[in-house]
PDB file of N, CA and C in Angstrom:
ATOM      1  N   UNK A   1     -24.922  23.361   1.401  1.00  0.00           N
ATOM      2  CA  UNK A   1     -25.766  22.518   0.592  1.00  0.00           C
ATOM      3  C   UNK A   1     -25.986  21.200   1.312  1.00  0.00           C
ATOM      4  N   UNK A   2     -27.496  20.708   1.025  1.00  0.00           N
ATOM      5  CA  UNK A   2     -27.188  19.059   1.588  1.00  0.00           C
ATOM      6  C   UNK A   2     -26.947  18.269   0.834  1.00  0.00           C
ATOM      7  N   UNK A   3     -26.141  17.049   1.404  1.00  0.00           N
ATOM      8  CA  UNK A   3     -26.486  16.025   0.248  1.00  0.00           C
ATOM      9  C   UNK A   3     -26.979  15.022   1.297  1.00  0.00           C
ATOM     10  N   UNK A   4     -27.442  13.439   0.711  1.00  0.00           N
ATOM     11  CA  UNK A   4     -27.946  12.177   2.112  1.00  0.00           C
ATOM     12  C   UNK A   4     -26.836  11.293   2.132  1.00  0.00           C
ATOM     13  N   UNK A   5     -26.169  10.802   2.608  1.00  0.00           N
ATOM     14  CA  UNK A   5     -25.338   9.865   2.657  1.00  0.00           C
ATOM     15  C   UNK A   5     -26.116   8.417   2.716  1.00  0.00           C
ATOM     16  N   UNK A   6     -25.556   7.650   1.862  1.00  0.00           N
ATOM     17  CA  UNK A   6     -25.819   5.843   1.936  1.00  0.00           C
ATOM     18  C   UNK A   6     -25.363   5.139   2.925  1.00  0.00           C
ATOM     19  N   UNK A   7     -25.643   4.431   3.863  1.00  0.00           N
ATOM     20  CA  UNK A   7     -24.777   3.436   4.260  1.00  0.00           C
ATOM     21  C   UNK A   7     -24.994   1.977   3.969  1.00  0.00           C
ATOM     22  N   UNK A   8     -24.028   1.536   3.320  1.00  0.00           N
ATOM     23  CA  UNK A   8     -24.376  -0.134   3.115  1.00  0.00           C
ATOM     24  C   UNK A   8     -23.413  -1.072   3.806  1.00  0.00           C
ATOM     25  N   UNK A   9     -24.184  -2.445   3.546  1.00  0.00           N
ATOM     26  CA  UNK A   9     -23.378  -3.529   4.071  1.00  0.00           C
ATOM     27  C   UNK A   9     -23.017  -3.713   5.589  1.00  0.00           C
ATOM     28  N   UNK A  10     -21.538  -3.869   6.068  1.00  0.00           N
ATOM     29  CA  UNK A  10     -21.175  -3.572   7.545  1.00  0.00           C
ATOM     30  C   UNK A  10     -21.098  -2.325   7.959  1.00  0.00           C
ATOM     31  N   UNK A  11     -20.703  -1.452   6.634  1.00  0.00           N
ATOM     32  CA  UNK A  11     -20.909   0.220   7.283  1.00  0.00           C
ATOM     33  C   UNK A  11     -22.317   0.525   7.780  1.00  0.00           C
ATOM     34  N   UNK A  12     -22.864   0.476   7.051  1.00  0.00           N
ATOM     35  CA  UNK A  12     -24.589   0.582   7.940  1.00  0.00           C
ATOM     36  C   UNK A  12     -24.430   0.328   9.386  1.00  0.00           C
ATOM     37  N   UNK A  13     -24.369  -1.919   9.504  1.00  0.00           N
ATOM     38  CA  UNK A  13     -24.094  -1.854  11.067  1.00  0.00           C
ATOM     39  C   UNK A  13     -23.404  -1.200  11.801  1.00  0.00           C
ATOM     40  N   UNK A  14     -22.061  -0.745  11.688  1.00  0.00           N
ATOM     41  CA  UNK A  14     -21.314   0.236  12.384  1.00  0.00           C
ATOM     42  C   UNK A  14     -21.692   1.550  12.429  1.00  0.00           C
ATOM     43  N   UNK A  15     -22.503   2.303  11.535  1.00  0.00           N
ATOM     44  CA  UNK A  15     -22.491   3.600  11.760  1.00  0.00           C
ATOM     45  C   UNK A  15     -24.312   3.123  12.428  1.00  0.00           C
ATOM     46  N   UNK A  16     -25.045   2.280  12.536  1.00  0.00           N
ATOM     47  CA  UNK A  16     -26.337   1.899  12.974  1.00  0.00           C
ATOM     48  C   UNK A  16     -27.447   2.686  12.339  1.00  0.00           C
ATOM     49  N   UNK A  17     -27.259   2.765  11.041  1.00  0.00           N
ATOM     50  CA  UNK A  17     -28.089   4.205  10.459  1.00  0.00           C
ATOM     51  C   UNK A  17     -27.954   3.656   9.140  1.00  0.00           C
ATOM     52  N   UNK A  18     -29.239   3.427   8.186  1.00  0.00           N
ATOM     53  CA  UNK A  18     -29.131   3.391   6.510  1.00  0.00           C
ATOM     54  C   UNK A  18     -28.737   4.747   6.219  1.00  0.00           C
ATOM     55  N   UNK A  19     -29.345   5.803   6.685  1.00  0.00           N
ATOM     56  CA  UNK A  19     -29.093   7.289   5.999  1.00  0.00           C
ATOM     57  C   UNK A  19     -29.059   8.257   6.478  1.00  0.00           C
ATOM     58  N   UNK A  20     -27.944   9.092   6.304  1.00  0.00           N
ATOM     59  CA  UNK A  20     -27.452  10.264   7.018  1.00  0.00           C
ATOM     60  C   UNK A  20     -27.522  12.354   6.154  1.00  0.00           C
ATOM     61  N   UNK A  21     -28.498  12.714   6.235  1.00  0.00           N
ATOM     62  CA  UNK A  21     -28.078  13.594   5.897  1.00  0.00           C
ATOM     63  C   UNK A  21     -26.961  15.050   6.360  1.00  0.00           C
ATOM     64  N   UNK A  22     -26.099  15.444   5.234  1.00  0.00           N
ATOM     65  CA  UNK A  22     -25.251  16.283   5.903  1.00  0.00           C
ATOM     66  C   UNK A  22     -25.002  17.868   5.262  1.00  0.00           C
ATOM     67  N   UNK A  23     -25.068  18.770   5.740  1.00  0.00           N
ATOM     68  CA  UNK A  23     -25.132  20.079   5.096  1.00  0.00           C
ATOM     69  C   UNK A  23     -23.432  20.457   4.814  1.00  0.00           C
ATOM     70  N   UNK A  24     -22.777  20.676   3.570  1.00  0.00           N
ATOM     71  CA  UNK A  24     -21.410  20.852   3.176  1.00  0.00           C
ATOM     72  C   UNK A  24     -21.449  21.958   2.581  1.00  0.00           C
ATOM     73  N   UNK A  25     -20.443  22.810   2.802  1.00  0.00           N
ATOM     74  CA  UNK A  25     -19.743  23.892   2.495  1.00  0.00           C
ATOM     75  C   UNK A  25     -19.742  24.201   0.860  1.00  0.00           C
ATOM     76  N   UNK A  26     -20.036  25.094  -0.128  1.00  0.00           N
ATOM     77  CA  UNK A  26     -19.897  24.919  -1.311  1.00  0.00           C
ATOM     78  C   UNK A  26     -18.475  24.749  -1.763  1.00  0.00           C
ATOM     79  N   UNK A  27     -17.856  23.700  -2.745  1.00  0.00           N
ATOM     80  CA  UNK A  27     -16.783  23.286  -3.074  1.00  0.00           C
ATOM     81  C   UNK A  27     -16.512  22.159  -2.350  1.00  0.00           C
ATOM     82  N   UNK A  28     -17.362  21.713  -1.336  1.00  0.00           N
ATOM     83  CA  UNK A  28     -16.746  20.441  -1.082  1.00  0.00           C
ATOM     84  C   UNK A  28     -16.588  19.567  -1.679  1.00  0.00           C
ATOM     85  N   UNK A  29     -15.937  18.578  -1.137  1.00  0.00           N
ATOM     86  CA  UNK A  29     -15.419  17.119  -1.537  1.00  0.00           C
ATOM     87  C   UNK A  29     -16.050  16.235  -0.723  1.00  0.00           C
ATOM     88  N   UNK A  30     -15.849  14.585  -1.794  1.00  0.00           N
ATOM     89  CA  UNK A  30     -16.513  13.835  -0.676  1.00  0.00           C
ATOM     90  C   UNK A  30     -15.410  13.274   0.168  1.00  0.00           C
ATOM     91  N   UNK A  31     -14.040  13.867   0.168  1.00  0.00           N
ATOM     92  CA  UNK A  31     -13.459  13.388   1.405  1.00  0.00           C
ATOM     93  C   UNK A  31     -13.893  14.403   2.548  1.00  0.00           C
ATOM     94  N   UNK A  32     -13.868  15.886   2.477  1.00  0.00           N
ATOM     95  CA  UNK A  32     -14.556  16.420   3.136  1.00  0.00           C
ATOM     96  C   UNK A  32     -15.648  15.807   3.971  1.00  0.00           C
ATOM     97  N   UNK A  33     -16.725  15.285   3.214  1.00  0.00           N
ATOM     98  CA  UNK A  33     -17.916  14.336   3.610  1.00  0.00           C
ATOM     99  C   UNK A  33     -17.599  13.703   4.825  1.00  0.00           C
ATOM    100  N   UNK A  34     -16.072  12.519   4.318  1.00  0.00           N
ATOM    101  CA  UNK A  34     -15.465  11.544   4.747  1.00  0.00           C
ATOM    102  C   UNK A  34     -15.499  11.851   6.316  1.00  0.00           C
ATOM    103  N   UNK A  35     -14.944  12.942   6.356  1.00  0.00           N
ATOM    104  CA  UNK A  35     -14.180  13.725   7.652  1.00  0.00           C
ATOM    105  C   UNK A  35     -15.556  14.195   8.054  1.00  0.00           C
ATOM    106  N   UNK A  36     -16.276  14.174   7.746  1.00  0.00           N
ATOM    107  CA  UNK A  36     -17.555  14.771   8.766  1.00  0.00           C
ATOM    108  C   UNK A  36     -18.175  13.455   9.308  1.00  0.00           C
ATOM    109  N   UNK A  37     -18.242  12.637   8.554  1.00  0.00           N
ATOM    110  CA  UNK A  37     -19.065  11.098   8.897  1.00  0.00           C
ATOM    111  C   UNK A  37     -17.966  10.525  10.309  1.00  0.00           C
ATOM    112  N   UNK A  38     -16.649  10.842   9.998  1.00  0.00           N
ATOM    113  CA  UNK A  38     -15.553   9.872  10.811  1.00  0.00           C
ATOM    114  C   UNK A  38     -16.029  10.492  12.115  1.00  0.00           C
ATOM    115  N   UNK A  39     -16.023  11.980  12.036  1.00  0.00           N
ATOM    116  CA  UNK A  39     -16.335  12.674  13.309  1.00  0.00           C
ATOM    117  C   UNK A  39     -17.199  11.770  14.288  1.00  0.00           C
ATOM    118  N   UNK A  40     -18.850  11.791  13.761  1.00  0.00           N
ATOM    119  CA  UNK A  40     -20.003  11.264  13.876  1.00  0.00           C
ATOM    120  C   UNK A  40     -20.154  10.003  14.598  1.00  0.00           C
ATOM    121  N   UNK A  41     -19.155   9.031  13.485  1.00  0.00           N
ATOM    122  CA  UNK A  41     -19.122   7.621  13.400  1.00  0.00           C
ATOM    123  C   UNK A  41     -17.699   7.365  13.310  1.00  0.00           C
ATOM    124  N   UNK A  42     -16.888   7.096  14.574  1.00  0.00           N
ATOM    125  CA  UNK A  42     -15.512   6.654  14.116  1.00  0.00           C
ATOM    126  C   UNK A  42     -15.247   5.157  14.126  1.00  0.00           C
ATOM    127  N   UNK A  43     -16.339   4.597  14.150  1.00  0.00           N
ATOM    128  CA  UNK A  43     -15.826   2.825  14.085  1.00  0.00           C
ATOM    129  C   UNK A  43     -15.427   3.147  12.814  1.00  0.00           C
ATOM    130  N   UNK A  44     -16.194   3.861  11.668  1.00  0.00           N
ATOM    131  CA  UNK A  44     -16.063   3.644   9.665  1.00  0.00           C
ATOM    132  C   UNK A  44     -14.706   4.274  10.032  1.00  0.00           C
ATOM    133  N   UNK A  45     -14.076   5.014  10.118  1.00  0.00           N
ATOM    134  CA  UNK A  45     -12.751   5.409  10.256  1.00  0.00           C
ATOM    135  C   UNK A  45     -11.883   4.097   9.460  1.00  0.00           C
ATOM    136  N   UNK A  46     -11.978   2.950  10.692  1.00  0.00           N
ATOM    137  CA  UNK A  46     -11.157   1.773  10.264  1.00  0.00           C
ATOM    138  C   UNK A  46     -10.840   1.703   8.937  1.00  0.00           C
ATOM    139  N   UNK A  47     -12.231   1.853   8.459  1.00  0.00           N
ATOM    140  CA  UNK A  47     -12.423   0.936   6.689  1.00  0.00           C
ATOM    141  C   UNK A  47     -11.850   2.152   5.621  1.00  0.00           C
ATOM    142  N   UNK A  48     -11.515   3.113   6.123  1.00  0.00           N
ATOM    143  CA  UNK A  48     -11.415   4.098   4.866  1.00  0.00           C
ATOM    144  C   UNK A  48     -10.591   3.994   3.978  1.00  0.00           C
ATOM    145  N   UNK A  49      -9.416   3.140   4.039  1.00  0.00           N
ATOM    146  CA  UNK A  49      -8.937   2.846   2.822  1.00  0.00           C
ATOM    147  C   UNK A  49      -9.540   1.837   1.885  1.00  0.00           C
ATOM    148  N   UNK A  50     -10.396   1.514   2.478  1.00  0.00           N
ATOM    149  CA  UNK A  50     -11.588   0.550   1.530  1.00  0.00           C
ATOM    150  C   UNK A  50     -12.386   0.624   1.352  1.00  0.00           C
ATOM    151  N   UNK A  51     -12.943   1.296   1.498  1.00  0.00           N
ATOM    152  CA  UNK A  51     -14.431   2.626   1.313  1.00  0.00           C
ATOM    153  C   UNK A  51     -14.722   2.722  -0.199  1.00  0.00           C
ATOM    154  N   UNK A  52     -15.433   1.745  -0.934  1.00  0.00           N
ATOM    155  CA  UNK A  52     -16.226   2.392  -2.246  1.00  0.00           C
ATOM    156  C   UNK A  52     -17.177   3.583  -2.270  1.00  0.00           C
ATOM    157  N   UNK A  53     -17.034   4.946  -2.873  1.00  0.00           N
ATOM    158  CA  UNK A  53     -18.220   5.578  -2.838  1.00  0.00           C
ATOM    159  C   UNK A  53     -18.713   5.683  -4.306  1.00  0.00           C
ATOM    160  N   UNK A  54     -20.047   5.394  -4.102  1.00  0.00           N
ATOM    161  CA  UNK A  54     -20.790   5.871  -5.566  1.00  0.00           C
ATOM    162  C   UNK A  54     -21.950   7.140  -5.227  1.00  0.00           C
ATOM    163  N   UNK A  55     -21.881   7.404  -6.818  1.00  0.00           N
ATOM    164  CA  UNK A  55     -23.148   8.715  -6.723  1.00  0.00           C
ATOM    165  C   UNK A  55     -23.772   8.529  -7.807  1.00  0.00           C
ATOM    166  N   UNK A  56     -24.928   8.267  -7.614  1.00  0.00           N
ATOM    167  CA  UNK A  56     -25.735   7.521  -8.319  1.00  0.00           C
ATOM    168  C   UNK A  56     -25.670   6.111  -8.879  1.00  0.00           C
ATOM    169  N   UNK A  57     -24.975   5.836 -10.283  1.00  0.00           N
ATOM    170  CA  UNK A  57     -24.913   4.419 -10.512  1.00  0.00           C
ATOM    171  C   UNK A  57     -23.077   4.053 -10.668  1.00  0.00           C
ATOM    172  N   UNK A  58     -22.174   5.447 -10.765  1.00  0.00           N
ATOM    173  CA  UNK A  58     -20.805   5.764 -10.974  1.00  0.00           C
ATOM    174  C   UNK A  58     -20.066   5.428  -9.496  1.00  0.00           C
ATOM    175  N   UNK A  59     -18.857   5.155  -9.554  1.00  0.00           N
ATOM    176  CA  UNK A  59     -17.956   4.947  -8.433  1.00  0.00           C
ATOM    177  C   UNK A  59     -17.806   6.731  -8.627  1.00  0.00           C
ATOM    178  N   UNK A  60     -16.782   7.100  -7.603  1.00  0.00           N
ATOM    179  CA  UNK A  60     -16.656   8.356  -8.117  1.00  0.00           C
ATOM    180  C   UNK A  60     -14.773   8.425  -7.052  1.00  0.00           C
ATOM    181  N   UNK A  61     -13.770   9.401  -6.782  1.00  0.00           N
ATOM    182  CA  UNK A  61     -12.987   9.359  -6.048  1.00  0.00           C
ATOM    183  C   UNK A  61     -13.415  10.451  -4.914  1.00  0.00           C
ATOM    184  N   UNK A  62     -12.289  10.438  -3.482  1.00  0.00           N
ATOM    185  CA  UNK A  62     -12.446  11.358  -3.021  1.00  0.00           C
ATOM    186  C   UNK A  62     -12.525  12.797  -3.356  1.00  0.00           C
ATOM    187  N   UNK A  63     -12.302  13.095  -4.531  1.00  0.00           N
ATOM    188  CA  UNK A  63     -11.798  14.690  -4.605  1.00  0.00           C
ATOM    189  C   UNK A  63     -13.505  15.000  -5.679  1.00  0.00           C
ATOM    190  N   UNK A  64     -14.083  14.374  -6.010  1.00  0.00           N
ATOM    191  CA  UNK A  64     -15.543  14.592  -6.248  1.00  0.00           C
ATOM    192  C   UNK A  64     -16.147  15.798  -5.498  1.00  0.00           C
ATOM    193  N   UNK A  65     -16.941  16.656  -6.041  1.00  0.00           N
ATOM    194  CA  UNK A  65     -17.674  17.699  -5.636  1.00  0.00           C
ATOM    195  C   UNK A  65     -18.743  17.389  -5.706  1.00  0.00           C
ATOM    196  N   UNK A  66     -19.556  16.760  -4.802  1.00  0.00           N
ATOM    197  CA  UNK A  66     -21.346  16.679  -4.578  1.00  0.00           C
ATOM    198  C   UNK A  66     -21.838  17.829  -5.057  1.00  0.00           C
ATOM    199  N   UNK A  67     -23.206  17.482  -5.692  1.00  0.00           N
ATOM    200  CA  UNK A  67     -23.784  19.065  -6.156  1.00  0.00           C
ATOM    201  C   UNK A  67     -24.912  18.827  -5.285  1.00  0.00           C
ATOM    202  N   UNK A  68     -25.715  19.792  -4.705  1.00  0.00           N
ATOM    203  CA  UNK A  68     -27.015  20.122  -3.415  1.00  0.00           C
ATOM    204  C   UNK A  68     -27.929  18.488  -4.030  1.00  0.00           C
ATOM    205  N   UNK A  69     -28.446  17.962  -2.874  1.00  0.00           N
ATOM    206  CA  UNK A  69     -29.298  16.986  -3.179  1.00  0.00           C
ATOM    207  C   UNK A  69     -29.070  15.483  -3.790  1.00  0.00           C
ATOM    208  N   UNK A  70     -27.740  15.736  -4.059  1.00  0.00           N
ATOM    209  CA  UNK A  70     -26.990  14.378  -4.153  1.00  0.00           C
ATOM    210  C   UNK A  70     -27.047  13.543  -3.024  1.00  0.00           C
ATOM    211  N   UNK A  71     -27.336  12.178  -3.353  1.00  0.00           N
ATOM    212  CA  UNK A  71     -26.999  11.098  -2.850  1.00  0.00           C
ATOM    213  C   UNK A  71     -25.917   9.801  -3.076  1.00  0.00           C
ATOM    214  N   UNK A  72     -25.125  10.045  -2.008  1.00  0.00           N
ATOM    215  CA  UNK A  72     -24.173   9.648  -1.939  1.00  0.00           C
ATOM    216  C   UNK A  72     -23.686   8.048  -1.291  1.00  0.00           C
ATOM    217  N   UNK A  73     -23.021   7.114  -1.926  1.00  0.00           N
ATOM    218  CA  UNK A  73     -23.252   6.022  -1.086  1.00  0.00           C
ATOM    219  C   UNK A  73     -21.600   5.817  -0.682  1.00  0.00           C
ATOM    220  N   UNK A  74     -21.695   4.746   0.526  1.00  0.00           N
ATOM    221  CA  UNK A  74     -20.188   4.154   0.833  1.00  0.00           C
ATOM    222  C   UNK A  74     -20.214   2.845   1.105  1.00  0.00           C
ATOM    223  N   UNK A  75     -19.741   1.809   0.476  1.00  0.00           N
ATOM    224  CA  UNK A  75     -19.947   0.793   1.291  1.00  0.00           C
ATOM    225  C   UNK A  75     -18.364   0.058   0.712  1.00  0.00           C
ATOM    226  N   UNK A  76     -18.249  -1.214   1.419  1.00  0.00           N
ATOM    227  CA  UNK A  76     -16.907  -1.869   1.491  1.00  0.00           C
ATOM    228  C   UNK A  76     -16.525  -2.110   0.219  1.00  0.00           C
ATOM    229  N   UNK A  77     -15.431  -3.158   0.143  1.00  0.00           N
ATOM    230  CA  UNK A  77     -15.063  -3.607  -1.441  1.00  0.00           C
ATOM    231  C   UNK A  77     -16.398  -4.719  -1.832  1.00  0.00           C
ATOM    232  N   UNK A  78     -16.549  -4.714  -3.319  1.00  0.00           N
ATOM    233  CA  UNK A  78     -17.853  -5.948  -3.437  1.00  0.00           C
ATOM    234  C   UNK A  78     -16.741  -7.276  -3.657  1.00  0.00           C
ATOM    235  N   UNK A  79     -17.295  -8.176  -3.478  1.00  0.00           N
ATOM    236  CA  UNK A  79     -15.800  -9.443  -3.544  1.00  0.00           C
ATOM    237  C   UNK A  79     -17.114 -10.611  -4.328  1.00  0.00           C
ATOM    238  N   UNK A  80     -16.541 -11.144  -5.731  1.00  0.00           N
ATOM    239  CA  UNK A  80     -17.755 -11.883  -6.419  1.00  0.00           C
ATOM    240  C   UNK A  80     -17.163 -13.299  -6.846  1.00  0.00           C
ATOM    241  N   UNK A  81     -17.324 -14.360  -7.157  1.00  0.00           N
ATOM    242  CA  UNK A  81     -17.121 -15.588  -6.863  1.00  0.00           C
ATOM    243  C   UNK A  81     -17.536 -16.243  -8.703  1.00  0.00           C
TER     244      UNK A  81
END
């Protein structure tokens, strides 16, 4: 199945790409995802314990199952003042 991956913020600059699409195995996860992007792009590696992902307007965790055509985002912690 595909889904598109988001990139925001400094992940964008590091992976040099707003959007990535990726074809996943049925039953995946978005750590699965995780591990395909790190491949790709291992500067984001660094950040993964700080990695927000949302799908759609929801945070969601690693163990999330994308359904075909989902869009998926990752970006850092938001920090608000």
């Amino acid at each position: 199945m595909k889904v598109r991956m988001q990139f925001y913020a400094q992940l964008r600059d590091l992976a040099g790409i707003r959007e990535q699409d990726f074809d996943l195995a049925e039953g995946s996860t978005v750590g699965d995802l995780l591990d395909q992007i790190y491949l790709q792009h291992p500067a984001l590696r660094t950040h993964d314990k700080s990695i927000l992902i949302g799908v759609g307007v929801e945070f969601v965790d690693r163990k999330y199952r994308p359904k075909p055509g989902e869009e998926i985002s990752i970006m850092p912690p938001v920090q608000g003042g």
